[in-house]
C-alpha atoms as a PDB file:
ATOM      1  CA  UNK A   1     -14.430  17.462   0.245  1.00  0.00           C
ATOM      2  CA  UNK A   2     -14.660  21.233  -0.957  1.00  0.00           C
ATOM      3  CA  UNK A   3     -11.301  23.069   0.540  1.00  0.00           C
ATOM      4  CA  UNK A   4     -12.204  26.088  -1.144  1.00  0.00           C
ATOM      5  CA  UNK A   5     -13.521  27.957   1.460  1.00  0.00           C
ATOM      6  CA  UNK A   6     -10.209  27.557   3.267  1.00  0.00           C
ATOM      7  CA  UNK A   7      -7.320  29.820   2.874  1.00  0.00           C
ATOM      8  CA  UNK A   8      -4.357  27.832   3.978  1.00  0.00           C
ATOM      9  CA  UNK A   9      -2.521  31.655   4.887  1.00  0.00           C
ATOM     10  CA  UNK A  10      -4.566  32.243   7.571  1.00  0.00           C
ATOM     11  CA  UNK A  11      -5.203  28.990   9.322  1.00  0.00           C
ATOM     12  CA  UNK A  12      -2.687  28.682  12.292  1.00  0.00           C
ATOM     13  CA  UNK A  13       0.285  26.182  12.637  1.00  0.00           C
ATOM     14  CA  UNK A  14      -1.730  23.862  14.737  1.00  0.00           C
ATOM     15  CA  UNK A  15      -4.547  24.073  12.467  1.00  0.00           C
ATOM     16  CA  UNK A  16      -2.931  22.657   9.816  1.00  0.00           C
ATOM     17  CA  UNK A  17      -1.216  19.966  11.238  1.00  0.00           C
ATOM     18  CA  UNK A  18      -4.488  19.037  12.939  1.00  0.00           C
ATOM     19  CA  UNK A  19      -5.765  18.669   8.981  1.00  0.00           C
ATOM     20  CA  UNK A  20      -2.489  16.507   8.379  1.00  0.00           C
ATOM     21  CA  UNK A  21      -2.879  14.392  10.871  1.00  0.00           C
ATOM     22  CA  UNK A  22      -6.236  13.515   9.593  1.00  0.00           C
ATOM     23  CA  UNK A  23      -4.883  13.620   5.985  1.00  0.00           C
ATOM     24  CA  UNK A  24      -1.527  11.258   6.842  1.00  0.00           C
ATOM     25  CA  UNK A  25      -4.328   8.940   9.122  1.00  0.00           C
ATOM     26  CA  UNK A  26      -6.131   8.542   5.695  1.00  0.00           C
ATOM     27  CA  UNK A  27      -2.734   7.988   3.385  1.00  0.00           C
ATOM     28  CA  UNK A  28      -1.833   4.723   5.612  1.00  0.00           C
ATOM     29  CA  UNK A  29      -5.057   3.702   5.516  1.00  0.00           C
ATOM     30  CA  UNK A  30      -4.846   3.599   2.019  1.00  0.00           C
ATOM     31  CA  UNK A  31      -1.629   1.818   1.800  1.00  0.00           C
ATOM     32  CA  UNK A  32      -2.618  -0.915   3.983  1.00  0.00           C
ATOM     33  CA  UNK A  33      -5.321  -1.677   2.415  1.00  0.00           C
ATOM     34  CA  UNK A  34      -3.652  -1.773  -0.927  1.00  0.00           C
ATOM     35  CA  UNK A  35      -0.661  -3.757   0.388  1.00  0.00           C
ATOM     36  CA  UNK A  36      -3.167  -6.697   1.249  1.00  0.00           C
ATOM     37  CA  UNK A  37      -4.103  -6.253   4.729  1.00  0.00           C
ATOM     38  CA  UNK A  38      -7.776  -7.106   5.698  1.00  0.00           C
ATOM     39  CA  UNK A  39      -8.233  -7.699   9.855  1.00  0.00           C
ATOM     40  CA  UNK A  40      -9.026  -4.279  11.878  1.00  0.00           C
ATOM     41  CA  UNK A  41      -6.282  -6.368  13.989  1.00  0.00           C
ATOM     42  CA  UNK A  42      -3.211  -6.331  11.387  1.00  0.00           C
ATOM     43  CA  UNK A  43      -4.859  -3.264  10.382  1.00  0.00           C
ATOM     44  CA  UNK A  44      -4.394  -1.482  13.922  1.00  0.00           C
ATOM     45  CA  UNK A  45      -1.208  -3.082  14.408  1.00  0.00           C
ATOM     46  CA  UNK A  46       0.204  -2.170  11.121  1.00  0.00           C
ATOM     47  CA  UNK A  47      -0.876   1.011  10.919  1.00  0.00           C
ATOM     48  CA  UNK A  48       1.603   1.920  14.462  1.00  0.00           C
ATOM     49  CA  UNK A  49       4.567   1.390  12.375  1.00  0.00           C
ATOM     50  CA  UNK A  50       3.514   4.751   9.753  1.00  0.00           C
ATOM     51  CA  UNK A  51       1.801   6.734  12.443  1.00  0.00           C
ATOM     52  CA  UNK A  52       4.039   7.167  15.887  1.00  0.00           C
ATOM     53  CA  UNK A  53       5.964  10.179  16.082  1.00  0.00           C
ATOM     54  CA  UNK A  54       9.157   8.416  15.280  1.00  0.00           C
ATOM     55  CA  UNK A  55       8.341   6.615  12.573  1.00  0.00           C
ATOM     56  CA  UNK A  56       6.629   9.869  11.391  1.00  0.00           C
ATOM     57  CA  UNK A  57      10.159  11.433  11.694  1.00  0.00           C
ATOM     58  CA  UNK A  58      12.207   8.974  10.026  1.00  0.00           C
ATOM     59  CA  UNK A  59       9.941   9.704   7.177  1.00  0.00           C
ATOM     60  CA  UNK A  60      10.043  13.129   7.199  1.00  0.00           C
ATOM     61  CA  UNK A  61      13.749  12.837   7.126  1.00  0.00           C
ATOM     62  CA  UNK A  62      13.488  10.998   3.798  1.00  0.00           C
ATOM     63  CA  UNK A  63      11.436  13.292   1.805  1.00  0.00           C
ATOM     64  CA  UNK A  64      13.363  16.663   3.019  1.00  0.00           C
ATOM     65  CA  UNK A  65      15.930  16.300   0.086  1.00  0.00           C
ATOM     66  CA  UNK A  66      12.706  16.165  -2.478  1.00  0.00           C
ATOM     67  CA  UNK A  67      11.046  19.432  -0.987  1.00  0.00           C
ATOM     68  CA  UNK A  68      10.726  22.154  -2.836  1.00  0.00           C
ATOM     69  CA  UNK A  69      11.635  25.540  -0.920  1.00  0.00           C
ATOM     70  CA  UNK A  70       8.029  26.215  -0.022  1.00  0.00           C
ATOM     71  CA  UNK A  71       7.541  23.108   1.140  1.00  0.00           C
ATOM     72  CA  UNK A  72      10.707  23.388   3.491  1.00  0.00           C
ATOM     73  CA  UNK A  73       9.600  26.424   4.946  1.00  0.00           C
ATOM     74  CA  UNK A  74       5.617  24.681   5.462  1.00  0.00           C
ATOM     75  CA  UNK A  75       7.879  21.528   7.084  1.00  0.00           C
ATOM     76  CA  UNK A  76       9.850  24.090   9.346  1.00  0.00           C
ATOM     77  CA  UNK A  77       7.098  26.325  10.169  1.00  0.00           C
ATOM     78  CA  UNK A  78       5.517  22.982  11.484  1.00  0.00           C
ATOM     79  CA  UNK A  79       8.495  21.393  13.273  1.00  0.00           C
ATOM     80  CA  UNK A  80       9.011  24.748  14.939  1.00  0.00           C
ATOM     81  CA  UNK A  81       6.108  24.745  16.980  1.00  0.00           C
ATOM     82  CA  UNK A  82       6.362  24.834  20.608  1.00  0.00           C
ATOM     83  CA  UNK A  83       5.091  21.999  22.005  1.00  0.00           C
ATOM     84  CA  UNK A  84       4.169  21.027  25.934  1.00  0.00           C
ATOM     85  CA  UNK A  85       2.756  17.749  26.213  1.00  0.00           C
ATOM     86  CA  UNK A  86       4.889  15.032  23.681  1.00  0.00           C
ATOM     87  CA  UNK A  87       4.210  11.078  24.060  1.00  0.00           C
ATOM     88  CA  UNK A  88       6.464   9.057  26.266  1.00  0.00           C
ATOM     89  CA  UNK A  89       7.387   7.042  23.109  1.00  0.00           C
ATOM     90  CA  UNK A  90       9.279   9.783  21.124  1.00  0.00           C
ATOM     91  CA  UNK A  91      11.854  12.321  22.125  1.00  0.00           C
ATOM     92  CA  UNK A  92      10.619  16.079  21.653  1.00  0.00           C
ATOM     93  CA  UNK A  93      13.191  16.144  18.249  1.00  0.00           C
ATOM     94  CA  UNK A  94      11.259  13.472  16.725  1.00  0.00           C
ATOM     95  CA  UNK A  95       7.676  14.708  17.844  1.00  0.00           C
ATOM     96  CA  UNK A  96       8.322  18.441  16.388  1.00  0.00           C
ATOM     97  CA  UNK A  97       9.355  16.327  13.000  1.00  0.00           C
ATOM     98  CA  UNK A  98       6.261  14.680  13.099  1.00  0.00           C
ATOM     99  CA  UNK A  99       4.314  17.547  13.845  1.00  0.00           C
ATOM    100  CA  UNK A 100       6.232  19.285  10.636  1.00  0.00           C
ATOM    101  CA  UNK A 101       5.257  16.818   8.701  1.00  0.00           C
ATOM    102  CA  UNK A 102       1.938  16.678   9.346  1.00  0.00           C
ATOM    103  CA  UNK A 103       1.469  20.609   8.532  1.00  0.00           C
ATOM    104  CA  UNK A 104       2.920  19.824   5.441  1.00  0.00           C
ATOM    105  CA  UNK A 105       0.683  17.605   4.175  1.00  0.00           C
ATOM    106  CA  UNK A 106      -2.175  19.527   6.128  1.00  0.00           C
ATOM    107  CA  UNK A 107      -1.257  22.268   3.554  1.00  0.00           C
ATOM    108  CA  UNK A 108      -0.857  20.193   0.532  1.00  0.00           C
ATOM    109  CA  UNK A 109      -4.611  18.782   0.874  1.00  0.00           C
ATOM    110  CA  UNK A 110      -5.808  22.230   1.839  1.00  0.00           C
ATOM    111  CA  UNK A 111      -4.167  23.536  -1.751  1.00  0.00           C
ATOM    112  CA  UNK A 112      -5.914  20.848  -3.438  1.00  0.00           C
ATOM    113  CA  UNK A 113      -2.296  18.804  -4.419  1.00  0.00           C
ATOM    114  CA  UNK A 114      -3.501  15.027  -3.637  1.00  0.00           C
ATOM    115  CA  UNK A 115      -1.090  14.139  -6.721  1.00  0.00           C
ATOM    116  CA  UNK A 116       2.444  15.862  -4.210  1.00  0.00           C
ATOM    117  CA  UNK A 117       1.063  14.231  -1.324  1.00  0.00           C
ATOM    118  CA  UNK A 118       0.396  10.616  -2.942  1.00  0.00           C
ATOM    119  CA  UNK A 119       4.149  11.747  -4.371  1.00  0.00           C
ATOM    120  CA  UNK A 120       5.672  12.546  -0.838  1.00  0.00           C
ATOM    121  CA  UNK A 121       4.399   9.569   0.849  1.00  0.00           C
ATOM    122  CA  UNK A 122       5.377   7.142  -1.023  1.00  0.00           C
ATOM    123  CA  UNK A 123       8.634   8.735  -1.061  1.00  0.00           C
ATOM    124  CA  UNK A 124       8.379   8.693   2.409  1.00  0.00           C
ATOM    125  CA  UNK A 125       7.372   4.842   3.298  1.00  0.00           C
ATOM    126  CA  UNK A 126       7.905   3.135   0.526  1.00  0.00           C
ATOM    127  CA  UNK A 127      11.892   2.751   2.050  1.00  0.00           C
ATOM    128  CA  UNK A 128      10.080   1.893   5.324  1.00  0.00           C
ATOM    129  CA  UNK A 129       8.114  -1.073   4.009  1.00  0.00           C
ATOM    130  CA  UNK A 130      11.256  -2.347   1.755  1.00  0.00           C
ATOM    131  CA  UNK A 131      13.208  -2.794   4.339  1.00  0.00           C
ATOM    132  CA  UNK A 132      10.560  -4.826   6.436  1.00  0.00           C
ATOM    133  CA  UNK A 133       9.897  -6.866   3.820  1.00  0.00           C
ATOM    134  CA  UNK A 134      13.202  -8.461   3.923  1.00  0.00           C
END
């Protein structure tokens, strides 16, 4: 899709993590579907472990170190957003990750950088699925 009529500097906070939401939703997808799973059921049920807000902040937690400085600020920009209504599955620390997170890579696809999102991902999960694989 044609992000060119969007100018990432003045869509709001919620804006973009609305986009990387969508963007993330699409990335695990993606990755289940690549790492052999076929059933809308293990599909569905899969999918929980990349998606929740605290799974979404353990993540974001593992790609801070490879962020470059605009990218922090994006990430804390998003995190920083004051939020009312969080799920009663995460703690408001881990929902404001998530939500930093997801601005993030709202940004990146707006900016047209599918290669640092593929990048940041994997960085991102790829520790995730090791360690359930054992």
């Amino acid at each position: 899709m044609d992000t060119s009529c969007l100018n990432p500097a003045q869509l709001s906070t919620p804006s973009l993590a609305y986009l990387g939401d969508c963007v993330m939703e699409l990335c695990v997808r993606t990755r289940l579907l690549q790492r052999g799973f076929s059933t809308s059921r293990d599909l569905n049920a899969e999918a929980l472990h990349y998606v929740r807000a605290g799974a979404q902040a353990d993540a974001a937690e593992r790609i801070l170190p490879h962020l470059t400085e605009q990218e922090a600020a994006l990430y804390r920009r998003g995190r920083n957003i004051g939020h009312t209504n969080v799920p009663k599955s995460a703690t408001v620390a881990q929902y404001r990750m998530a939500t930093g997170l997801e601005v993030l890579f709202g940004y990146l696809y707006v900016t047209g950088q599918q290669a640092r999102i593929d990048e940041l991902f994997l960085l991102a999960y790829e520790p995730m699925e090791r360690q359930e694989n054992k």
